[in-house]
Protein backbone atom coordinates (compact mmCIF):
# COMPACT_ATOMS: atom_id res chain seq x y z
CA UNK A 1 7.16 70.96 19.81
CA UNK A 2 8.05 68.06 22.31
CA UNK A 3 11.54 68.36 23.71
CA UNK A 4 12.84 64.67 23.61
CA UNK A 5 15.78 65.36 25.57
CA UNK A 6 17.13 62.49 26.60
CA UNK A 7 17.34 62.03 30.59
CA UNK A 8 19.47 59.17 30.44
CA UNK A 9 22.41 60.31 28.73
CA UNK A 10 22.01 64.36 30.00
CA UNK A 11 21.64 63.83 33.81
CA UNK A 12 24.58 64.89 36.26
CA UNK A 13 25.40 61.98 38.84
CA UNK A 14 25.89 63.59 42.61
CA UNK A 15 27.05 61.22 45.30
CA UNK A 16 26.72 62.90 48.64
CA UNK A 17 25.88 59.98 51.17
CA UNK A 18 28.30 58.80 53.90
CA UNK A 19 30.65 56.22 52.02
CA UNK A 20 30.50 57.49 48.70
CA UNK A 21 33.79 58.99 48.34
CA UNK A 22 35.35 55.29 49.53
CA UNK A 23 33.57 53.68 47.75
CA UNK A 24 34.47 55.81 44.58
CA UNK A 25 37.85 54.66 44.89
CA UNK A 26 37.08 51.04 45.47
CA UNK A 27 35.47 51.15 42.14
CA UNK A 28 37.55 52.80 40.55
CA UNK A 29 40.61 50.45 41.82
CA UNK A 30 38.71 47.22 40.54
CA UNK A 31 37.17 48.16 37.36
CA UNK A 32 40.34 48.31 35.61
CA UNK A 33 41.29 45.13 37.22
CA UNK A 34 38.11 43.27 36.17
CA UNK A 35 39.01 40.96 32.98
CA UNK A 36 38.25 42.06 29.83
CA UNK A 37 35.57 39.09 29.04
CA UNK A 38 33.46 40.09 31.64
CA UNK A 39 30.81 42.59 30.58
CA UNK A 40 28.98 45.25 32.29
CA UNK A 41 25.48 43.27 31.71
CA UNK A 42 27.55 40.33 33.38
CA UNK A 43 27.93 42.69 36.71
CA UNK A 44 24.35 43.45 36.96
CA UNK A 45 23.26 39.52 36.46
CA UNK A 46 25.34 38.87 39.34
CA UNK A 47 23.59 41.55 41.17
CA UNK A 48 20.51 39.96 40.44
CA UNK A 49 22.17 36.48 41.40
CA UNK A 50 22.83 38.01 44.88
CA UNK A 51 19.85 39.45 45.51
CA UNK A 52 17.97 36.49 44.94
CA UNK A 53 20.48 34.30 46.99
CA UNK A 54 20.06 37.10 50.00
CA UNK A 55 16.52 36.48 49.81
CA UNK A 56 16.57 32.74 50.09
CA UNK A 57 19.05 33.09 53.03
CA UNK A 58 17.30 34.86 55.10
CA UNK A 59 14.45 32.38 54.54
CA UNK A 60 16.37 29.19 55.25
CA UNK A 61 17.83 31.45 58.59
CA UNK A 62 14.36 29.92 60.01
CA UNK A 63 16.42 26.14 59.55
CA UNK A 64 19.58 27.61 60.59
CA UNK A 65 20.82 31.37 61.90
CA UNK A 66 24.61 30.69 60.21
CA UNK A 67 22.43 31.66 57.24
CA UNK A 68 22.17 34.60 58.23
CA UNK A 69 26.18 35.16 57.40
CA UNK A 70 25.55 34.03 53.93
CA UNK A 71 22.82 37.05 53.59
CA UNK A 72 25.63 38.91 54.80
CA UNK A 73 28.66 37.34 52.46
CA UNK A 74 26.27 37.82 49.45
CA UNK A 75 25.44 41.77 50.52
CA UNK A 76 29.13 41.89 49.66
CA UNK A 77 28.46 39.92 46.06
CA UNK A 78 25.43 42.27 45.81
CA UNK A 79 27.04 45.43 45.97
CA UNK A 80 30.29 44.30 43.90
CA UNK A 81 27.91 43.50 40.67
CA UNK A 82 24.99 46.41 41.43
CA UNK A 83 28.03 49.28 42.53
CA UNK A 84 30.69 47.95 39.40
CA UNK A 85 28.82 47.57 36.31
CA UNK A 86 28.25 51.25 35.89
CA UNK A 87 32.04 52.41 36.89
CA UNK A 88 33.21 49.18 34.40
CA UNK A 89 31.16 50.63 31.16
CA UNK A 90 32.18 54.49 32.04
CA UNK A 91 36.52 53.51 32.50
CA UNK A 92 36.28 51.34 29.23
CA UNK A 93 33.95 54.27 27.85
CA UNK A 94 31.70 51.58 26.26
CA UNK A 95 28.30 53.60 28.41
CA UNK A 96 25.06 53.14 27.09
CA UNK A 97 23.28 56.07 28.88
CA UNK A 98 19.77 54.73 28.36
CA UNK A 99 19.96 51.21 28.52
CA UNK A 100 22.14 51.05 31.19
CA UNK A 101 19.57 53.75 33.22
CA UNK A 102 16.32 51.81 32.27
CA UNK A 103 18.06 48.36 33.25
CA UNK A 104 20.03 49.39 36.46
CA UNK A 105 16.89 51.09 38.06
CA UNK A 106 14.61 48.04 36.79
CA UNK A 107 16.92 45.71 38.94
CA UNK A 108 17.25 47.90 41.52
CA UNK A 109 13.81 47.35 41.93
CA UNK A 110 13.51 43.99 41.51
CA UNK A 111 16.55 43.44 43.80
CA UNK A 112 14.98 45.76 46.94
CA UNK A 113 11.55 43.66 46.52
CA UNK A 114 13.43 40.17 46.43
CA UNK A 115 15.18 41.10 49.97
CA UNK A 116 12.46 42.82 51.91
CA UNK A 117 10.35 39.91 51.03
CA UNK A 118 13.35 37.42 51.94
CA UNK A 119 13.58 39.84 55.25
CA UNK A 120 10.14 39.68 56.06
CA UNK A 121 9.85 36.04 55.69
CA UNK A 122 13.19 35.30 57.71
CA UNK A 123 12.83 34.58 61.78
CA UNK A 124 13.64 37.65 62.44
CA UNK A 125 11.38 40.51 60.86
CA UNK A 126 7.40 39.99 60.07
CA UNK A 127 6.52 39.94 56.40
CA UNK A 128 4.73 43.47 57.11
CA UNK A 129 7.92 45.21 58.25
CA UNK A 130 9.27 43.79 55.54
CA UNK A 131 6.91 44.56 52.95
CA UNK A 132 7.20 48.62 54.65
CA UNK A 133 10.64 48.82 54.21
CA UNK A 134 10.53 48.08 50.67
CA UNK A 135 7.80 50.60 50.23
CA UNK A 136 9.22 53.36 51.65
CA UNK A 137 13.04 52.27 49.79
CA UNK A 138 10.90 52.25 46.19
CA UNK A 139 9.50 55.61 47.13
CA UNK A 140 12.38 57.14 47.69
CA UNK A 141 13.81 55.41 44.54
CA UNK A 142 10.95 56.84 42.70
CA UNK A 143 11.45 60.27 43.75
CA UNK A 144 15.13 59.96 42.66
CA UNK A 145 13.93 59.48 39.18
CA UNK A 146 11.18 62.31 39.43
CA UNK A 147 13.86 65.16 40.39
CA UNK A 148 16.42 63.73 37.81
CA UNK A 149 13.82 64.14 34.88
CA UNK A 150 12.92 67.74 36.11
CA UNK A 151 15.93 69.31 37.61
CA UNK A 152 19.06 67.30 35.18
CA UNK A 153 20.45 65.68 38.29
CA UNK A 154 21.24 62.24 39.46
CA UNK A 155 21.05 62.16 43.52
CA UNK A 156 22.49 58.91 44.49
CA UNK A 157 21.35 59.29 48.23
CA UNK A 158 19.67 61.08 50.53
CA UNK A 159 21.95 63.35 52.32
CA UNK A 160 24.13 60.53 54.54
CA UNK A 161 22.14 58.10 54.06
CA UNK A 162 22.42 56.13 50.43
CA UNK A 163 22.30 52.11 49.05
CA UNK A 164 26.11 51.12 50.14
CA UNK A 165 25.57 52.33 53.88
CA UNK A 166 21.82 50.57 53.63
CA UNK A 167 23.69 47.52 53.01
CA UNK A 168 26.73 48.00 56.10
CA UNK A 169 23.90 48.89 58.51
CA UNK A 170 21.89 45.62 57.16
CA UNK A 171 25.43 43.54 57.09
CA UNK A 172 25.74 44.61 60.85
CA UNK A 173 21.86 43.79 62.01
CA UNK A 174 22.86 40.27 60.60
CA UNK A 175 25.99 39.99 62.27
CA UNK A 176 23.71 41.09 65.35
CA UNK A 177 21.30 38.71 64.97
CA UNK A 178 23.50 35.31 64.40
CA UNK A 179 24.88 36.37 67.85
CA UNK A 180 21.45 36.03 69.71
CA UNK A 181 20.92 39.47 69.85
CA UNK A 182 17.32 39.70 71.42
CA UNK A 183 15.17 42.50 71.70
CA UNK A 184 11.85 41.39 71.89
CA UNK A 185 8.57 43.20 73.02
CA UNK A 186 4.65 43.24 72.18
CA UNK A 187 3.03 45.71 70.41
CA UNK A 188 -0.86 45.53 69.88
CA UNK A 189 -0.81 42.31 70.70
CA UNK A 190 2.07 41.37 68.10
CA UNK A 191 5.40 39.90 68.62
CA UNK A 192 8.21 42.53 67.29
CA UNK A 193 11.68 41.68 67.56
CA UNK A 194 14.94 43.69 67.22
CA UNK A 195 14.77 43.69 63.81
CA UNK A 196 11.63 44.92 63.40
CA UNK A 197 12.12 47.55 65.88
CA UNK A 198 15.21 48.79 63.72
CA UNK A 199 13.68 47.91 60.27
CA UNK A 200 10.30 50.54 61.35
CA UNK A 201 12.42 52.79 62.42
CA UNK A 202 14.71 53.13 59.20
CA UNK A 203 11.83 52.95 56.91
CA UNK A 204 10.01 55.77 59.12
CA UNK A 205 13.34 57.47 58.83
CA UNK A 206 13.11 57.19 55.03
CA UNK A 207 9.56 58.62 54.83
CA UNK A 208 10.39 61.43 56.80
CA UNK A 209 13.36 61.83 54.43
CA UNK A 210 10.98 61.51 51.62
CA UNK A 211 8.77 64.24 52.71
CA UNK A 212 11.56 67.15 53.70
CA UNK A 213 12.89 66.27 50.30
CA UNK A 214 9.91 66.55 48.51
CA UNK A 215 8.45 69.37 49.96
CA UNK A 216 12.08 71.50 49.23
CA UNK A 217 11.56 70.16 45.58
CA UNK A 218 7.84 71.60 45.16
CA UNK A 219 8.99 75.16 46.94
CA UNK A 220 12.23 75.43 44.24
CA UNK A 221 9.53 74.18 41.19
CA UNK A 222 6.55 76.56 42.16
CA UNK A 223 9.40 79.63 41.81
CA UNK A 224 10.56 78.70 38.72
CA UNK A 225 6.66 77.71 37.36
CA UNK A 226 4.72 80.15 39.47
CA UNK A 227 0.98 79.92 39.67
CA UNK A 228 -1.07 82.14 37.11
CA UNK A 229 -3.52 84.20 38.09
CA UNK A 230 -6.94 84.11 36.11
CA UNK A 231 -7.40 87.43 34.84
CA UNK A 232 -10.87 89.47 35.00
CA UNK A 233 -12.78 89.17 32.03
């Protein structure tokens, strides 16, 4: 018989990374505060909104770097609808468990393509940086959803590292940037800029992350679903 549990609803959320415990209590300060016609589903359009608007920033930072502090002001917007609408439907206790998984995760997705693409197409960062950061961020997203279906468990980060202190570290780059920061060398015969440099380096950092992680999952699955032995006929 299939066992349709349901992963959604069953899953325990863990919050380990560097900020989470401050920004548990932001949350939980504004989502009481948040008026009552304004919906969860309202929170992650705005999200969206922000993620799209971070994108298009850091594309028009090629006509202008103050653009730059828009990305930067709209990281802010980003996290407020993509951290709140979660926290809003659990203190109101309106959840919908699977909905509200399938839907945050599909944004979350949508959201990390829209500003690694914006990234890579911005003055600072080339499209293929760009385009590596978001592969290695879906990765790891993806592997968040693998250990949640087979170990019950929710891991929103990786150790220190998780999505609010993604966005502070990108927040300061920009802030870095706008102020002529310049750190440019050749590699292979390419151009690569401070940016770039730090954008590798993160994503390489995430890989790495991706593969301890990943490796500790397989050893604590293969003891509890050991290998059988073929047995002589």
């Amino acid at each position: 018989m299939v066992d349709k549990k349901n992963i959604a609803a069953d899953h325990t959320r863990s919050k380990t990374f560097l900020l989470a415990g401050v920004e548990q209590r932001a949350l939980q300060w504004l989502a009481p505060r948040i008026p009552a016609r304004v919906m969860p589903d309202h929170l992650t359009a705005l999200g969206v909104v922000a993620a799209l608007g971070i994108a298009a920033a850091y594309v028009l930072a090629n006509q202008h770097p103050a653009w730059l502090l828009v990305a930067t002001g709209l990281l802010l917007v980003h996290w407020f609808g993509d951290s709140l609408d979660g926290t809003l439907a659990r203190v109101r206790r309106t959840e919908r468990p699977t909905y509200g998984y399938y839907l945050d995760h599909l944004v979350d997705g949508f959201a990390t393509v829209a500003i690694g693409i914006g990234l890579g197409l911005s003055p600072h960062m080339l499209l293929a940086t760009g385009l590596f950061i978001v592969i290695a961020y879906l990765l790891l997203s993806i592997n968040t959803y693998l250990e949640t279906s087979a170990f019950g468990v929710f891991e929103l980060g990786y150790g220190r590292f998780g999505p609010t202190g993604a966005r502070v570290g990108l927040a300061a780059l920009n802030v870095a940037m706008f102020a002529g920061l310049a750190l440019d060398t050749t590699v292979l015969g390419v151009g690569v800029g401070a940016l770039d440099l730090a954008g590798l380096a993160i994503a390489a950092g995430m890989v790495a992350m991706l593969v301890v992680r990943g490796a500790k999952n397989l050893r604590v699955l293969a003891e509890r679903e050991p290998a059988g032995r073929v047995r002589a006929a």
